[in-house]
Protein backbone atom coordinates (compact mmCIF):
# COMPACT_ATOMS: atom_id res chain seq x y z
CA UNK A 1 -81.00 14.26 -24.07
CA UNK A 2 -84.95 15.65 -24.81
CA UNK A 3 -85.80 12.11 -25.93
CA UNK A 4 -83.78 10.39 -22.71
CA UNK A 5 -85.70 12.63 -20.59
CA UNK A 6 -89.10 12.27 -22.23
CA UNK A 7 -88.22 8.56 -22.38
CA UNK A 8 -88.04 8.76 -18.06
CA UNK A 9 -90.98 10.68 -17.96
CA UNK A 10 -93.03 8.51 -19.66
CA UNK A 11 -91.78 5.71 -17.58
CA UNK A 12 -92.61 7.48 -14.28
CA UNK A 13 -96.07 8.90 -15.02
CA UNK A 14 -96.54 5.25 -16.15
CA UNK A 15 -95.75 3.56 -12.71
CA UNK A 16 -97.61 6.70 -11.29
CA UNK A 17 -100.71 5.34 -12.70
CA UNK A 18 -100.37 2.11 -11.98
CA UNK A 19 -99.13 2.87 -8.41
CA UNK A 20 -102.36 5.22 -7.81
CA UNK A 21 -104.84 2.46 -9.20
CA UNK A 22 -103.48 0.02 -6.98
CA UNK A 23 -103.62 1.90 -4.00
CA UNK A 24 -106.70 3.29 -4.58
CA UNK A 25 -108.58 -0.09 -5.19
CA UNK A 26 -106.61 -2.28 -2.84
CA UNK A 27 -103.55 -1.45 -0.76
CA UNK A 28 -104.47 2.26 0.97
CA UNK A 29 -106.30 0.87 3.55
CA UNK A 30 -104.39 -1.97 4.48
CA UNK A 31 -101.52 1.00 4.94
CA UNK A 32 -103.24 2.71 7.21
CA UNK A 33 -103.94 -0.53 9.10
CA UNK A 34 -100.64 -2.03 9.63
CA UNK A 35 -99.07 1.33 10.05
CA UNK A 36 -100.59 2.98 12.80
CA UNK A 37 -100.19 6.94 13.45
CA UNK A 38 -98.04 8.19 16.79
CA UNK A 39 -101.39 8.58 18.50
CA UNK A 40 -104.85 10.20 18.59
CA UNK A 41 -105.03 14.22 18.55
CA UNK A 42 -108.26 15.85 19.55
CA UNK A 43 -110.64 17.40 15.84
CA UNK A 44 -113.63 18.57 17.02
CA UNK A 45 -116.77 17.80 19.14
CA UNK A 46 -120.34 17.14 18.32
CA UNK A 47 -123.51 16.35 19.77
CA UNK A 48 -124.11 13.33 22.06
CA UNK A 49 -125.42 10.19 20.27
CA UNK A 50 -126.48 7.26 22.57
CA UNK A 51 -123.86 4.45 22.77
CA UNK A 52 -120.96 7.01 22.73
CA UNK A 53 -118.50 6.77 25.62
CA UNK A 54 -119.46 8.96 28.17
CA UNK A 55 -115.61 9.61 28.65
CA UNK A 56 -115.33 11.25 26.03
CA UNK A 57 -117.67 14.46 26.95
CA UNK A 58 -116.82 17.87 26.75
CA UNK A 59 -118.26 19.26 30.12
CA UNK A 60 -117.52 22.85 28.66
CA UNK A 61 -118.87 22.61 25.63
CA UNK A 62 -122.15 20.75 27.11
CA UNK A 63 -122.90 23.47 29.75
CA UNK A 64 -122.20 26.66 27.48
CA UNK A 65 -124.35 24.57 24.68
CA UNK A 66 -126.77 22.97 27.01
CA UNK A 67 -126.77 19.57 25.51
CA UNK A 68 -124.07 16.79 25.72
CA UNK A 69 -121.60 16.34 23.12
CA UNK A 70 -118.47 14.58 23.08
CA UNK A 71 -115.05 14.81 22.09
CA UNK A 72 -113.68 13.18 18.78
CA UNK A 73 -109.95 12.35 17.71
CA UNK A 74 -107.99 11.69 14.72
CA UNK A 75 -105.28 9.62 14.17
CA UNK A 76 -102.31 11.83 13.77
CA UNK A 77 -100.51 10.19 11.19
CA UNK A 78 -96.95 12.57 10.51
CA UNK A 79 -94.93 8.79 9.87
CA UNK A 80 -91.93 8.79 7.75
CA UNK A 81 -91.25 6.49 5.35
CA UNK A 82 -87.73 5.66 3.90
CA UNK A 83 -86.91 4.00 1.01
CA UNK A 84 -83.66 2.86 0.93
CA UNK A 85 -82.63 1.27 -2.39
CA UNK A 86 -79.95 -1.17 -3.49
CA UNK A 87 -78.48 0.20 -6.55
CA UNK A 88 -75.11 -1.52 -6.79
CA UNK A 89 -74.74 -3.43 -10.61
CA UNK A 90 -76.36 -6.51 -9.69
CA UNK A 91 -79.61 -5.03 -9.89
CA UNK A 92 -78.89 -4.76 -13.52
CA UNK A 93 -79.81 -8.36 -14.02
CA UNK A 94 -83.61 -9.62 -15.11
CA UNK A 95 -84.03 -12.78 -17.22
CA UNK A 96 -87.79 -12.43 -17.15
CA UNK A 97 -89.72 -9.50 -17.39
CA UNK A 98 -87.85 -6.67 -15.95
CA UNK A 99 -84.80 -6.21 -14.32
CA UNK A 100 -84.36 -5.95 -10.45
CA UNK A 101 -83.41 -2.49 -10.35
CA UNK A 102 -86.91 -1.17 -11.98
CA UNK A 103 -89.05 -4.06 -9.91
CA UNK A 104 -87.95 -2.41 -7.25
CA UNK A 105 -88.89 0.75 -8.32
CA UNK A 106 -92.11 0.04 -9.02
CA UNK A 107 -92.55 -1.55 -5.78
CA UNK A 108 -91.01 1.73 -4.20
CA UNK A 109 -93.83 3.98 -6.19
CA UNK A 110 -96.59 1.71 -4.76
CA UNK A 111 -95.50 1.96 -1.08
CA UNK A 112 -94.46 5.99 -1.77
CA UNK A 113 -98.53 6.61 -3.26
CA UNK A 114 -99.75 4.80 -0.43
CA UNK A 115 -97.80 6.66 2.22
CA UNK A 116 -98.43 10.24 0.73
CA UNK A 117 -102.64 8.85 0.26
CA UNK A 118 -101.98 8.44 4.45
CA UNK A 119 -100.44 11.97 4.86
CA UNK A 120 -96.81 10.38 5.39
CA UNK A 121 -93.71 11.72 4.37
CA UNK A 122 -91.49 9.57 1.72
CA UNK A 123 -87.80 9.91 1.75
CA UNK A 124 -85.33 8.29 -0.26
CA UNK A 125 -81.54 6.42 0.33
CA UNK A 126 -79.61 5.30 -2.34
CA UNK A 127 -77.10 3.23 -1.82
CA UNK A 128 -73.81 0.95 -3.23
CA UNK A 129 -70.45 0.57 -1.81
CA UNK A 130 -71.43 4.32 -0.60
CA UNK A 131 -74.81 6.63 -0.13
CA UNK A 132 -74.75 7.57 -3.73
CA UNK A 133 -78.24 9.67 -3.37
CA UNK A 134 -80.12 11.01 -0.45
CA UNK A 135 -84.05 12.81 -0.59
CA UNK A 136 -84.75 14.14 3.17
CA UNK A 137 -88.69 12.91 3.30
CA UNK A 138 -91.86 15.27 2.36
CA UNK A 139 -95.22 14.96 1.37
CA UNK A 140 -97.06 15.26 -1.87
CA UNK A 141 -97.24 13.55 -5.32
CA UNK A 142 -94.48 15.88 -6.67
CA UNK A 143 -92.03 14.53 -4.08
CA UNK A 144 -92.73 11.35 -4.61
CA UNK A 145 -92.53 11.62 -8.34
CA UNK A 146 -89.55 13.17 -7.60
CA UNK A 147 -88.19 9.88 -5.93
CA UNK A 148 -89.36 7.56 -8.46
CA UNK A 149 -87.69 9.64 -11.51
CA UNK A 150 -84.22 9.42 -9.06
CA UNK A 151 -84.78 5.60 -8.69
CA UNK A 152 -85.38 5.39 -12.67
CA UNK A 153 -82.77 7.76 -13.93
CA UNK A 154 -79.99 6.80 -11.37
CA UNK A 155 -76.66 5.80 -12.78
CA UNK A 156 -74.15 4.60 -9.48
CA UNK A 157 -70.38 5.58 -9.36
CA UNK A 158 -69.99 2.45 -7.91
CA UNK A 159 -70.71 -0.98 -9.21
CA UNK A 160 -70.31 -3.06 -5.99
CA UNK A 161 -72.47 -3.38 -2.66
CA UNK A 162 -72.23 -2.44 1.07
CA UNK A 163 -75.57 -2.22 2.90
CA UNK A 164 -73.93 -1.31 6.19
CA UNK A 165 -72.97 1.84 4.86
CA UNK A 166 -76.45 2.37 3.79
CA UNK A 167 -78.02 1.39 7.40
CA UNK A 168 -75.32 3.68 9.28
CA UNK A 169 -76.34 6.65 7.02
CA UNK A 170 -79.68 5.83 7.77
CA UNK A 171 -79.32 5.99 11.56
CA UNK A 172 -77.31 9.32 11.58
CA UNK A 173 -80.16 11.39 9.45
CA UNK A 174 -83.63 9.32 10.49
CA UNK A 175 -83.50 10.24 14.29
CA UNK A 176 -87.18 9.44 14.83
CA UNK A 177 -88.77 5.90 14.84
CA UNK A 178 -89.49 5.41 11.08
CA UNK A 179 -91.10 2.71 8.21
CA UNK A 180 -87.90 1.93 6.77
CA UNK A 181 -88.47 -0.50 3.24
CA UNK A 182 -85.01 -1.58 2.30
CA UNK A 183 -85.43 -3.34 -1.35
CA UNK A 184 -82.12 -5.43 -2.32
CA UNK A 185 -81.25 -8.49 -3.43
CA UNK A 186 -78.97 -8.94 0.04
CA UNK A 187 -75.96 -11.02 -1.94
CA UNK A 188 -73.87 -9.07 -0.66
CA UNK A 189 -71.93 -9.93 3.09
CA UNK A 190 -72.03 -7.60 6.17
CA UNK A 191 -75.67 -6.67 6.59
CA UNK A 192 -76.98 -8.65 9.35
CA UNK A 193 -75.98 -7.18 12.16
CA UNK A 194 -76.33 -3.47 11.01
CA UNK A 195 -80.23 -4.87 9.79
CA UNK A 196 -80.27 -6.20 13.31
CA UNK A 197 -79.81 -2.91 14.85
CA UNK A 198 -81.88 -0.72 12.41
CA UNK A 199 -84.97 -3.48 12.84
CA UNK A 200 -84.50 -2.60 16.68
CA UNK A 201 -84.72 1.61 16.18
CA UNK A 202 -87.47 1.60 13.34
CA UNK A 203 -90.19 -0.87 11.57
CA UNK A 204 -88.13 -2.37 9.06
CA UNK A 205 -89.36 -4.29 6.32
CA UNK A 206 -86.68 -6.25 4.06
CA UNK A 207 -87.88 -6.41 0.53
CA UNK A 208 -85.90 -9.40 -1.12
CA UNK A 209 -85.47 -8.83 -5.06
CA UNK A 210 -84.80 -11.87 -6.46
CA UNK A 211 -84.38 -13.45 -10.38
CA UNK A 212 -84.97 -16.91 -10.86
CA UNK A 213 -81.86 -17.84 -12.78
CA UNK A 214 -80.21 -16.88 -9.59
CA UNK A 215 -81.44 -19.44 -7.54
CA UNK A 216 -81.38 -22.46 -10.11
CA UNK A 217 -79.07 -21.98 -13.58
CA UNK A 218 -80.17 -24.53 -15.92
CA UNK A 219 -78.24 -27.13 -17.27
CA UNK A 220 -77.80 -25.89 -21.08
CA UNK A 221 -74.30 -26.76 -21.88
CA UNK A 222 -71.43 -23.86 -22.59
CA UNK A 223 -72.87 -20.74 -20.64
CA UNK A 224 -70.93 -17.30 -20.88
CA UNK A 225 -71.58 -15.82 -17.23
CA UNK A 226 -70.25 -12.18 -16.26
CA UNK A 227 -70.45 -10.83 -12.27
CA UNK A 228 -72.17 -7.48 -13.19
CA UNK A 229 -70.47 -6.23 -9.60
CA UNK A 230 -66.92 -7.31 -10.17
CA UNK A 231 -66.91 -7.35 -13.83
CA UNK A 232 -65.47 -10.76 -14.10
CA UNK A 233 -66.20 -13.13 -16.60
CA UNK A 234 -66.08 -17.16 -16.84
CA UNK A 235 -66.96 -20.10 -19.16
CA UNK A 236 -68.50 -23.34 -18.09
CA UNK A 237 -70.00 -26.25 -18.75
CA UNK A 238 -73.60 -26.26 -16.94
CA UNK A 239 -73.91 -29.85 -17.94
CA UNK A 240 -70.97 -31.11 -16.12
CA UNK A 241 -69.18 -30.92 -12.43
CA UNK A 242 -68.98 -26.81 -12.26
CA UNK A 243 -72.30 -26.42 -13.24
CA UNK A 244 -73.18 -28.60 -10.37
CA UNK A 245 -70.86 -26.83 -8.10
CA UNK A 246 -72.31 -23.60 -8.96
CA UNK A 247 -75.84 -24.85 -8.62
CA UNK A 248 -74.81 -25.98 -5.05
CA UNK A 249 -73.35 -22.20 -4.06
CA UNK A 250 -76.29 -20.69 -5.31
CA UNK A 251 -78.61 -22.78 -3.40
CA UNK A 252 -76.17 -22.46 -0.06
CA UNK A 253 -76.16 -18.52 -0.31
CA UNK A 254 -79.99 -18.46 -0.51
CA UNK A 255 -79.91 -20.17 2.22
CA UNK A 256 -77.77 -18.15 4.55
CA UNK A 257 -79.47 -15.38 3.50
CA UNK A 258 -82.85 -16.70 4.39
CA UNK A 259 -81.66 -17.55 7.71
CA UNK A 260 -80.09 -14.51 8.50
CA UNK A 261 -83.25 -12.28 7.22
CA UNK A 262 -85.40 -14.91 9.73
CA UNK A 263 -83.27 -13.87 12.56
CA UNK A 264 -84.30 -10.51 12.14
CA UNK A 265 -88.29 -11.91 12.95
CA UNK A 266 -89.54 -9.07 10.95
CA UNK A 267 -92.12 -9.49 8.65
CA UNK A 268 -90.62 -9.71 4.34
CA UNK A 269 -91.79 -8.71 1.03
CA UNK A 270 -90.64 -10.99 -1.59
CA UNK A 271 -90.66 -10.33 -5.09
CA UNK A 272 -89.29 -12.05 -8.18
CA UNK A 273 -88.76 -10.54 -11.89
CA UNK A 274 -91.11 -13.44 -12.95
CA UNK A 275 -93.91 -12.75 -10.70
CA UNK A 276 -96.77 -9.77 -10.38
CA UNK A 277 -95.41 -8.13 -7.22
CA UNK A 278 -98.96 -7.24 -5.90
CA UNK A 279 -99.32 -10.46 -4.75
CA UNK A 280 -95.87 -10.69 -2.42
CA UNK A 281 -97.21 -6.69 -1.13
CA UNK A 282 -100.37 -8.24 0.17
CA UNK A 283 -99.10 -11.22 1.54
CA UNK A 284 -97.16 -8.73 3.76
CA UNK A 285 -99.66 -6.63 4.54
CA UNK A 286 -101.55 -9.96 5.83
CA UNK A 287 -98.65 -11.74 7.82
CA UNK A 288 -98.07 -7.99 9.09
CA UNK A 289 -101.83 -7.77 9.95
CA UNK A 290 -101.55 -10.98 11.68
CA UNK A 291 -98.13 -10.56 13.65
CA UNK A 292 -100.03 -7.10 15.23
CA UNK A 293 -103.12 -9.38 16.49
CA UNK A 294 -101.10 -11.27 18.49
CA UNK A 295 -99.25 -8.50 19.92
């Protein structure tokens, strides 16, 4: 148990560091930018500087000082971030590098550092067939390390998947308008219209977690291939007619899901086992950057 728990330490304060280092040299201020605060809340004042907006003056403060100043503002930031987190058995699976489950968790740590660097609060949904785990949100770097050591150490009661559940949890506890990064691998059925009505209540940001072997399964002759979800397990011949078939079905569900996570018209992060996931984070934060010029 000692060596289990220093083994999940080690991992965390790992992903810390690498979580910190990357949003401290390149994703904390493209946070801030394409997550605004609720508003502007009034700091302090100072003296009058030619070019400022003579709007903003503070008649009081000018007469009992007997110079101009002006008024300045802050962003007040207070956002909420939740991570809700696909942890049904299929996230198990990783044929390169790691497996979906921890990619995900890493991602999670970099968007949790970057929120708490912003003065956000982080909170965390687990979820299956059920809501397995919830975190209300907070600040700070102990919370957050807090939600990446859940994410790490978790171990479902329930192999199977049912993001509805999830997203109706989510609306009963997250009253206020909120960041909401759901990370699964959406093979699952039934989440499209409950995504549908959480993208309409809060900023919602799919992250797809995918494995290539998923989307294309080689043709290698006799393969042994187990559903981590259902447990059930089948022989086939890659090379021949139901290796084709399967091929097919794969390439047909990416589909629908693509289509269906389109609908939404919400802007994705996409991230494979076999790829650095820094690069899908920033390509968000630039489509996101984009989609908000045009508003």
């Amino acid at each position: 148990m000692a060596t289990a728990s220093a083994e999940l330490f080690r991992r965390a304060r790992a992903i810390e560091v690498a979580s910190r280092r990357l949003v401290d040299e390149q994703l904390a201020g493209q946070y801030h930018s394409v997550f605004k605060g609720r508003g502007l809340i009034f700091s302090d004042v100072r003296p009058y500087t030619p070019g400022d907006d003579v709007r903003s003056i503070d008649w009081n403060i000018t007469a009992r000082m007997n110079a101009p100043h002006v008024k300045q503002f802050v962003e007040e930031r207070d956002r909420t971030v939740n991570l809700v987190i696909d942890m049904s058995a299929s996230g198990l699976f990783g044929s390169r590098g790691v497996p979906k489950r921890e990619l995900a968790a890493e991602l999670a740590a970099v968007v949790a550092f970057s929120a708490i660097k912003n003065n956000d609060r982080v909170g965390l949904v687990i979820v299956t067939d059920r809501v397995e785990k919830y975190i209300p949100p907070k600040k700070g770097r102990r919370h957050v390390l807090r939600v990446i050591g859940e994410i790490l150490a978790f171990q479902p009661l329930s192999r199977r998947t049912n993001l509805a559940v999830g997203l109706d949890f989510l609306a009963k506890v997250a009253r206020r308008r909120s960041v909401v990064f759901l990370a699964s691998d959406f093979m699952s059925e039934g989440w499209e219209r409950p995504l549908k009505i959480c993208a309409q209540r809060h900023e919602l940001v799919p992250v797809v977690v995918s494995d290539p072997l998923e989307a294309w399964i080689p043709s290698v002759g006799l393969l042994v291939l187990e559903d981590l979800e259902t447990g059930q397990v089948v022989e086939l011949d890659t090379s021949g007619s139901a290796g084709h078939a399967l091929r097919a079905r794969a390439a047909a569900a990416a589909r629908v899901r693509d289509s269906a996570l389109r609908r939404l018209d919400v802007d994705l992060v996409e991230v494979r086992t076999d790829e650095p996931y820094l690069d899908a984070l920033l390509a968000f934060f630039r489509a996101r950057a984009k989609r908000m010029a045009r508003a």
